[in-house]
C-alpha atoms as a PDB file:
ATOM      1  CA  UNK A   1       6.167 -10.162  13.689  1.00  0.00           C
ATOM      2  CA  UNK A   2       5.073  -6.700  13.928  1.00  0.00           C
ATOM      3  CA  UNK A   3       1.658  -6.322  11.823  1.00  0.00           C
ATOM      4  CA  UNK A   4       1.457  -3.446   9.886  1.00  0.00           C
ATOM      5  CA  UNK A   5      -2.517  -2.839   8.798  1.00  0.00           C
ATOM      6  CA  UNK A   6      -4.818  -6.056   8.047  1.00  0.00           C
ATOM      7  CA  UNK A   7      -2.588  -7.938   5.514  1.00  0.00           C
ATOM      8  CA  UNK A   8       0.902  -6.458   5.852  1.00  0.00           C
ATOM      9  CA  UNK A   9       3.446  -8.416   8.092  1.00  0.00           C
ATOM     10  CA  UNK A  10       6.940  -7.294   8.447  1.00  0.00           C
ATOM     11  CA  UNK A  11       9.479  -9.863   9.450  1.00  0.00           C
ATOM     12  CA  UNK A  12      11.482  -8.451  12.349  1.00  0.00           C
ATOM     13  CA  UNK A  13      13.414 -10.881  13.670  1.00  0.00           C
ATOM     14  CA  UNK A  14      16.437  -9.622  13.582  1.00  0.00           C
ATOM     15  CA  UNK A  15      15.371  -6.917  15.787  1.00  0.00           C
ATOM     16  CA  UNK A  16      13.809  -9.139  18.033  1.00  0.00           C
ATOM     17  CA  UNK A  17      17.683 -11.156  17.826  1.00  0.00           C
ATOM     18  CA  UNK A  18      19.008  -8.091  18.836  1.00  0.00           C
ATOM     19  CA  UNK A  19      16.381  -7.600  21.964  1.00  0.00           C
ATOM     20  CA  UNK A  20      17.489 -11.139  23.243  1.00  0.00           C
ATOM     21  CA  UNK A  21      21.198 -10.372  23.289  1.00  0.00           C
ATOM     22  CA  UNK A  22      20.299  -6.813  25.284  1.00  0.00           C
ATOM     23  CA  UNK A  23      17.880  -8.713  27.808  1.00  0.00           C
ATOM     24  CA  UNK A  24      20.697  -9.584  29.500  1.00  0.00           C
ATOM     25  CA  UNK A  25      21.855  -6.626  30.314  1.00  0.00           C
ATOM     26  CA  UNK A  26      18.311  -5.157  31.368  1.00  0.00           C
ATOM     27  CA  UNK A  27      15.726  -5.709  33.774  1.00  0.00           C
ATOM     28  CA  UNK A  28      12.293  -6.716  32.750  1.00  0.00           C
ATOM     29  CA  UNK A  29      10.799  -3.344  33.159  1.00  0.00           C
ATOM     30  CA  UNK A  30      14.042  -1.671  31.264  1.00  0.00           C
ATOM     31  CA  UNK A  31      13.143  -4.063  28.380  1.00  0.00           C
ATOM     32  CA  UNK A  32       9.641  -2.901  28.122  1.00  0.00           C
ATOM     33  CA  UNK A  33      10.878   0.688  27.856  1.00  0.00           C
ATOM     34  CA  UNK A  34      13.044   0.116  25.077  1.00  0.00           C
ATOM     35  CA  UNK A  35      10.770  -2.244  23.098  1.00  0.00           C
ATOM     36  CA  UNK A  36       7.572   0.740  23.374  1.00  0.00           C
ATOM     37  CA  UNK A  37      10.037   3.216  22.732  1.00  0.00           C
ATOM     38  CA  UNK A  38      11.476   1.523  19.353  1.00  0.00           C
ATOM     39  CA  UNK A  39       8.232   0.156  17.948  1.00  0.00           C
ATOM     40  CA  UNK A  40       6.385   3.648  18.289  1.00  0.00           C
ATOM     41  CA  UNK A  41       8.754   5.182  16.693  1.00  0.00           C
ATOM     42  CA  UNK A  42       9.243   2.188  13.889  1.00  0.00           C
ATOM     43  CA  UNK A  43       4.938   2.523  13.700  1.00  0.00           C
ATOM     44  CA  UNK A  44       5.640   6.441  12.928  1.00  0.00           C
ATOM     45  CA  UNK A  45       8.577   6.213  10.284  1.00  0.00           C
ATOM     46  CA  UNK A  46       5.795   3.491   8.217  1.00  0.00           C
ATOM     47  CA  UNK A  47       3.728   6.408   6.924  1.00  0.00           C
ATOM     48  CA  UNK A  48       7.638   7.394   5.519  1.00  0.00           C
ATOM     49  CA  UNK A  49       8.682   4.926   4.301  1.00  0.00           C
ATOM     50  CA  UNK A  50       5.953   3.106   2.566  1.00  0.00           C
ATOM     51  CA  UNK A  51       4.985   6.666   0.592  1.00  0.00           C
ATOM     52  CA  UNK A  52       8.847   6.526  -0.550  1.00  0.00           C
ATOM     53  CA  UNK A  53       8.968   3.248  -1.551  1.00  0.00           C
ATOM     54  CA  UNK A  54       5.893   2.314  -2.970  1.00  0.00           C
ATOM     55  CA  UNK A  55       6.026   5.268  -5.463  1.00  0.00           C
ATOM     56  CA  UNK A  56       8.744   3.857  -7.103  1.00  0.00           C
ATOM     57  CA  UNK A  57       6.705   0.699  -8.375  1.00  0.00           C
ATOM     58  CA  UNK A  58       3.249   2.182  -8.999  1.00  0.00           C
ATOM     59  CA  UNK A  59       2.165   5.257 -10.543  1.00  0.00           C
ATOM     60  CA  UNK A  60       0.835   7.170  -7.705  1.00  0.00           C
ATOM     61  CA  UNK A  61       2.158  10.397  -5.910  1.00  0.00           C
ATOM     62  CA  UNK A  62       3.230  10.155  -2.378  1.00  0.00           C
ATOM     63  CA  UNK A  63       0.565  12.509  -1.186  1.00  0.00           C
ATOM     64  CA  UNK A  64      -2.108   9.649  -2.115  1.00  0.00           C
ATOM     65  CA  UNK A  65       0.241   7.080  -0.416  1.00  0.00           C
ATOM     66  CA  UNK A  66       0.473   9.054   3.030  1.00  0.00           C
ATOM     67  CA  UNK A  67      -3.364  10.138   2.863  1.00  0.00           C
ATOM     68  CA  UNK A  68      -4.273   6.104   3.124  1.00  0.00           C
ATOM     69  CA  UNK A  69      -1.945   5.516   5.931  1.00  0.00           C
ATOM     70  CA  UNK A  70      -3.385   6.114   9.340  1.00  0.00           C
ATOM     71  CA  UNK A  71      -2.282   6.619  12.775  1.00  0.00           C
ATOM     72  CA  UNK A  72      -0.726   4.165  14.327  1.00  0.00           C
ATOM     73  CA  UNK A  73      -2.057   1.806  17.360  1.00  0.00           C
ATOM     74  CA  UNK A  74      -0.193   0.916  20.485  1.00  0.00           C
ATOM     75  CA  UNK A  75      -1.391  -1.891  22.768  1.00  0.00           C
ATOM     76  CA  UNK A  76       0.088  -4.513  24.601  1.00  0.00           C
ATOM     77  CA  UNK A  77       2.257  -4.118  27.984  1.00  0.00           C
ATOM     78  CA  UNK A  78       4.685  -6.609  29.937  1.00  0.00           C
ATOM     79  CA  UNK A  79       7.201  -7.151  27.087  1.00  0.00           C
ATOM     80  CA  UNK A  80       4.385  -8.509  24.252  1.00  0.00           C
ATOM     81  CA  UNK A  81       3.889  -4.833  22.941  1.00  0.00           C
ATOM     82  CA  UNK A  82       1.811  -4.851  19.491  1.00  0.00           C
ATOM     83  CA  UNK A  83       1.503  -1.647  16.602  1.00  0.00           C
ATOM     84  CA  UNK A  84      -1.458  -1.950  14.250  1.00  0.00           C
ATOM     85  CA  UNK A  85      -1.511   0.906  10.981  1.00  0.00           C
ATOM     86  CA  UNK A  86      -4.979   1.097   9.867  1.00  0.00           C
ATOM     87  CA  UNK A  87      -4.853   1.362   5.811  1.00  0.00           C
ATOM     88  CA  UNK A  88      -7.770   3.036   4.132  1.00  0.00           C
ATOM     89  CA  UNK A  89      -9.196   0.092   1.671  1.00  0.00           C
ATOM     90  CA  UNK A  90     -10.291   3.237  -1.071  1.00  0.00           C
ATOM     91  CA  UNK A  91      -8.841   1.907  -4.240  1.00  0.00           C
ATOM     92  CA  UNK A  92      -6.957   4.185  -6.915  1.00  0.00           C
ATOM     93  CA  UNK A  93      -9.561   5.279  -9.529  1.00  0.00           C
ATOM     94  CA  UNK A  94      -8.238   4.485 -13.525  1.00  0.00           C
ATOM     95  CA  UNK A  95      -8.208   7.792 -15.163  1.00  0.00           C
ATOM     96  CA  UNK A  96      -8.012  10.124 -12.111  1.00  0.00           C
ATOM     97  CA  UNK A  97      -5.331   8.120  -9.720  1.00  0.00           C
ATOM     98  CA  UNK A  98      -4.031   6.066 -12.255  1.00  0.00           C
ATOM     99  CA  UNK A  99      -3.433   7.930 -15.663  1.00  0.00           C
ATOM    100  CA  UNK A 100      -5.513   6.147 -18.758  1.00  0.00           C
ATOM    101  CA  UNK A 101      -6.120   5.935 -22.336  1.00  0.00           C
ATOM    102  CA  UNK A 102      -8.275   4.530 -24.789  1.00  0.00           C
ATOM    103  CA  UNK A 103     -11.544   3.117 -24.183  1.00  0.00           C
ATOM    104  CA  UNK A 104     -13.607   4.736 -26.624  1.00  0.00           C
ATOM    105  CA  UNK A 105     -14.630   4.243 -30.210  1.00  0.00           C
ATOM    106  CA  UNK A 106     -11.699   3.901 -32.780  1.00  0.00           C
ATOM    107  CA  UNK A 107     -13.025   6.080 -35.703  1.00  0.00           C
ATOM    108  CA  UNK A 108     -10.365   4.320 -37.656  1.00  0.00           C
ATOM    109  CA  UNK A 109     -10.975   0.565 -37.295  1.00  0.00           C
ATOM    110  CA  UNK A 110     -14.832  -0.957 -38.641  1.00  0.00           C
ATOM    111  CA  UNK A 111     -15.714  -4.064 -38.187  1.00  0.00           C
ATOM    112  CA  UNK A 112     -18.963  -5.300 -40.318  1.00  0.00           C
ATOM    113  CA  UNK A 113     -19.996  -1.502 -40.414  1.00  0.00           C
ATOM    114  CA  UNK A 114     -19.306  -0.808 -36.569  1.00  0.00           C
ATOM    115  CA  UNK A 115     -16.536   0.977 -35.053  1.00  0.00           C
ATOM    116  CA  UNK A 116     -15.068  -0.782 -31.752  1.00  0.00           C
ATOM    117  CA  UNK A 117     -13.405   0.480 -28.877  1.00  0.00           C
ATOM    118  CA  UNK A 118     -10.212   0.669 -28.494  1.00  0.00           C
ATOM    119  CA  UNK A 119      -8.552  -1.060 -25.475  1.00  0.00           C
ATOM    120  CA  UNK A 120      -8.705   0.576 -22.309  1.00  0.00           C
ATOM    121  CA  UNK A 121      -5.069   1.215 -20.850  1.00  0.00           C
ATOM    122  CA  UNK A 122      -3.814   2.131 -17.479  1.00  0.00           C
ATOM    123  CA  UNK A 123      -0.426   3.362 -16.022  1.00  0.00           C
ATOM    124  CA  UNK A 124      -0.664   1.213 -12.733  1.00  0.00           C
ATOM    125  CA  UNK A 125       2.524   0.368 -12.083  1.00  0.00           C
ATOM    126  CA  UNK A 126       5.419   2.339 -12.707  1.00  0.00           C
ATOM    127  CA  UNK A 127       6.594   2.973 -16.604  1.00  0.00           C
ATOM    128  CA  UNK A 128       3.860   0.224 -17.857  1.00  0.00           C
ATOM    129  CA  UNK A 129       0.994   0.273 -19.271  1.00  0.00           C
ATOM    130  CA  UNK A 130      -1.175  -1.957 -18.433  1.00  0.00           C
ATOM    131  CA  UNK A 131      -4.673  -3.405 -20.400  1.00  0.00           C
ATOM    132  CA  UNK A 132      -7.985  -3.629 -18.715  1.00  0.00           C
ATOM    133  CA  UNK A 133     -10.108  -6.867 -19.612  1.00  0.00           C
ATOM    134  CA  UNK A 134     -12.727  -6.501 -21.752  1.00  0.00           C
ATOM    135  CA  UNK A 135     -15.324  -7.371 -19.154  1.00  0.00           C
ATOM    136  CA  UNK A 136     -14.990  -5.964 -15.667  1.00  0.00           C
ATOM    137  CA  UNK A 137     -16.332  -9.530 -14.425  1.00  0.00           C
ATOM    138  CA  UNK A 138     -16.101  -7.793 -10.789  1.00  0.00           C
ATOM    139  CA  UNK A 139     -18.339  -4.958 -11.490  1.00  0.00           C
ATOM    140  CA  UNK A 140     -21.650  -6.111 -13.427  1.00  0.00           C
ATOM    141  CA  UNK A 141     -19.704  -7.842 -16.135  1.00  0.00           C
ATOM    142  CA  UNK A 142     -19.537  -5.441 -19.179  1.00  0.00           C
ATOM    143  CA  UNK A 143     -17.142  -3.754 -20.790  1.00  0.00           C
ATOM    144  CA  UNK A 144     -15.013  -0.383 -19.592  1.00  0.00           C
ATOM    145  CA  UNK A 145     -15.633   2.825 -20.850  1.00  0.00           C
ATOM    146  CA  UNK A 146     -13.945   6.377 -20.798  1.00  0.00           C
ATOM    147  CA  UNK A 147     -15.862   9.313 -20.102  1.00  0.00           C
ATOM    148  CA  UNK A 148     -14.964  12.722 -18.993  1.00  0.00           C
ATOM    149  CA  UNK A 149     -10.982  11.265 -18.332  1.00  0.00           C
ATOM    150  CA  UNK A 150     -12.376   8.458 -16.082  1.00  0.00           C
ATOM    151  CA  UNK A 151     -13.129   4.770 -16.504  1.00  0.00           C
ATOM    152  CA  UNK A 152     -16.955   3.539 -15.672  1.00  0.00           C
ATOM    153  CA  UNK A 153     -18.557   0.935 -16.326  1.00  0.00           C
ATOM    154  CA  UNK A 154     -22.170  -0.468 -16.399  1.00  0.00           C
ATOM    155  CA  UNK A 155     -23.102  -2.331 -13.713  1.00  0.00           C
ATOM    156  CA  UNK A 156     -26.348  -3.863 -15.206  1.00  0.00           C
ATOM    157  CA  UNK A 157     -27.639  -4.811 -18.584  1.00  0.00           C
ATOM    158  CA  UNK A 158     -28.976  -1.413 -18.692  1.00  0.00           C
ATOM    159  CA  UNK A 159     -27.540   2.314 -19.661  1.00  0.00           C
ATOM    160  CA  UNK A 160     -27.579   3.471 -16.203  1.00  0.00           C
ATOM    161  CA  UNK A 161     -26.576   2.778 -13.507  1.00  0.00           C
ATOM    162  CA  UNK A 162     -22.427   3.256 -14.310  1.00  0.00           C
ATOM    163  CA  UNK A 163     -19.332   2.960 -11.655  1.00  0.00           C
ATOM    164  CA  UNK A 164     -15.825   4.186 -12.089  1.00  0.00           C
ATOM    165  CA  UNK A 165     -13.333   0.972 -12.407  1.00  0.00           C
ATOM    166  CA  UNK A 166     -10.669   1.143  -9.499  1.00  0.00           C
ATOM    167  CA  UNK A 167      -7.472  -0.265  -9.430  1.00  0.00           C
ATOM    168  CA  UNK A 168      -5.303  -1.275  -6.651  1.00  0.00           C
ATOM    169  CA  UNK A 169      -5.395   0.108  -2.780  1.00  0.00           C
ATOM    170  CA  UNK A 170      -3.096   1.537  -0.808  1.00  0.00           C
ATOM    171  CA  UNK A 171      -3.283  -1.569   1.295  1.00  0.00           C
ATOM    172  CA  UNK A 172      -2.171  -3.866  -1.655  1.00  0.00           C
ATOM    173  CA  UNK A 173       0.753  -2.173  -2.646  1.00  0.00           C
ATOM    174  CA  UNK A 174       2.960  -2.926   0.105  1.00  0.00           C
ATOM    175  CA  UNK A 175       1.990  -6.301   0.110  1.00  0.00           C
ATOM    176  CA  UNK A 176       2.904  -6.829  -3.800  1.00  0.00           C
ATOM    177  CA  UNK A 177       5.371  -5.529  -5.737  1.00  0.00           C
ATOM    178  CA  UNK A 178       6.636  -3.650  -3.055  1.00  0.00           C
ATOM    179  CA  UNK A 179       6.786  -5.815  -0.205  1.00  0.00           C
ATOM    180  CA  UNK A 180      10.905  -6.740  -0.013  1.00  0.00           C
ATOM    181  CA  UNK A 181      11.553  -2.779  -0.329  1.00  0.00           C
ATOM    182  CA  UNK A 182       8.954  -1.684   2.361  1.00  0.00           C
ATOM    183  CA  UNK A 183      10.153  -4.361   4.706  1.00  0.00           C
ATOM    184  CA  UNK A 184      13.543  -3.950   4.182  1.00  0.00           C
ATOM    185  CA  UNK A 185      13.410  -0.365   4.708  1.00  0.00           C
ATOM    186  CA  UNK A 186      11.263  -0.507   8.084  1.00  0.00           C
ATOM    187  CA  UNK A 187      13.367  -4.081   9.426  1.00  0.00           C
ATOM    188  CA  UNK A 188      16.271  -1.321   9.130  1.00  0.00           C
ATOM    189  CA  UNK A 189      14.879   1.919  11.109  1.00  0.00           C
ATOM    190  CA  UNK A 190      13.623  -0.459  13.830  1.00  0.00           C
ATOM    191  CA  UNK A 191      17.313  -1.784  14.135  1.00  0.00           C
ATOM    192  CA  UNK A 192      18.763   1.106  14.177  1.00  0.00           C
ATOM    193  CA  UNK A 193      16.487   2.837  16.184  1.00  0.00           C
ATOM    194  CA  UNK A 194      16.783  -0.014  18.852  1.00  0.00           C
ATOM    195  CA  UNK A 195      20.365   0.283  19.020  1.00  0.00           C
ATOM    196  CA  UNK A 196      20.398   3.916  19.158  1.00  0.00           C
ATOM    197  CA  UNK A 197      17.739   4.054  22.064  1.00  0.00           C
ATOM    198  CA  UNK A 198      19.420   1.484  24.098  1.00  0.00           C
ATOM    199  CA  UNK A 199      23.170   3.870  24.316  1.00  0.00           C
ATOM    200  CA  UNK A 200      20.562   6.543  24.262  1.00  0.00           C
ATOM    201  CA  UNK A 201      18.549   5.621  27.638  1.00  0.00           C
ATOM    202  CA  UNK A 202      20.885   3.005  29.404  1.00  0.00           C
ATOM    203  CA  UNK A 203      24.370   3.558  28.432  1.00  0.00           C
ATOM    204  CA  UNK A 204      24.921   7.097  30.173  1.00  0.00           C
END
């Protein structure tokens, strides 16, 4: 399993499959070649792919993707080589990453004399809106609010002090909705790149 991050894990065994049937054909040193040479360039494509895929389930440009992507992280040796992708843990921010509406007072609706707000809304995922609880039971406990196009909330009993509401990380869209897409997309690079650098370095 290559380990992508802190939570993502990408299945590639059907590279490694495809390792075992070239081991035969290479010595142990030869091996270690190809498998650093195919996972650091698998680690590079992630940043890529994940950007491309993810923005097809959640509402978020690719620029925002890429920017909580790191560098990747080589280590290992002797034919146990490891890649680690450190993924900023900022979440999305309703109302400035993730588009909202609502959450203020509905001049319209009165309810024993005092208007009410109306529900909070935010485009997380792709094409759906969805609602914010009326409590942010994470965050102090009371209710969202809009104000100057972002959400806050109060984190005390008290007026002040406020934080904006966040949404999902970059780190926890690959491993939801978009999980079978990212790993199918980087399970494919790796086997082709692996193929390609074995002609490429040992087949002249």
């Amino acid at each position: 399993m290559a380990r992508v991050g802190v939570d993502l894990k990408i299945d590639t065994s059907e590279a490694v499959a495809i390792a075992d049937m070239l081991s035969d054909r290479l010595s142990g040193e030869q091996l270690d070649r190809l498998m650093y040479r195919t996972l650091n360039e698998t680690a590079k494509k992630v940043r890529t792919e994940t950007k491309r895929v993810v923005v097809q389930d959640y509402a978020v440009t690719q620029a925002w993707v890429a920017a909580g992507i790191k560098n990747p992280k080589m280590g290992g040796g002797g034919g146990r080589w490891s890649c680690i992708i450190p993924m900023d843990s900022k979440r999305g921010v309703i109302g400035q990453t993730f588009s909202a509406s609502g959450g203020h007072l509905d001049r319209r609706s009165l309810r024993g004399g005092r208007r009410v707000p109306l529900k909070l809304r935010a485009q997380i995922l792709r094409g759906k809106r969805s609602e914010l609880p009326d409590k942010m039971a994470h965050q102090g406990g009371n209710p969202p609010f809009m104000a100057g196009g972002v959400a806050f909330t109060r984190t005390t009993g008290n007026r002040l002090p406020i934080a904006r509401v966040v949404g999902l990380g970059v780190p926890q869209m690959p491993i939801n909705k978009s999980l079978p897409k990212v790993e199918a997309a980087i399970v494919k690079y790796m086997t082709e790149r692996l193929v390609h650098n074995f002609q490429h370095m040992f087949m002249k």
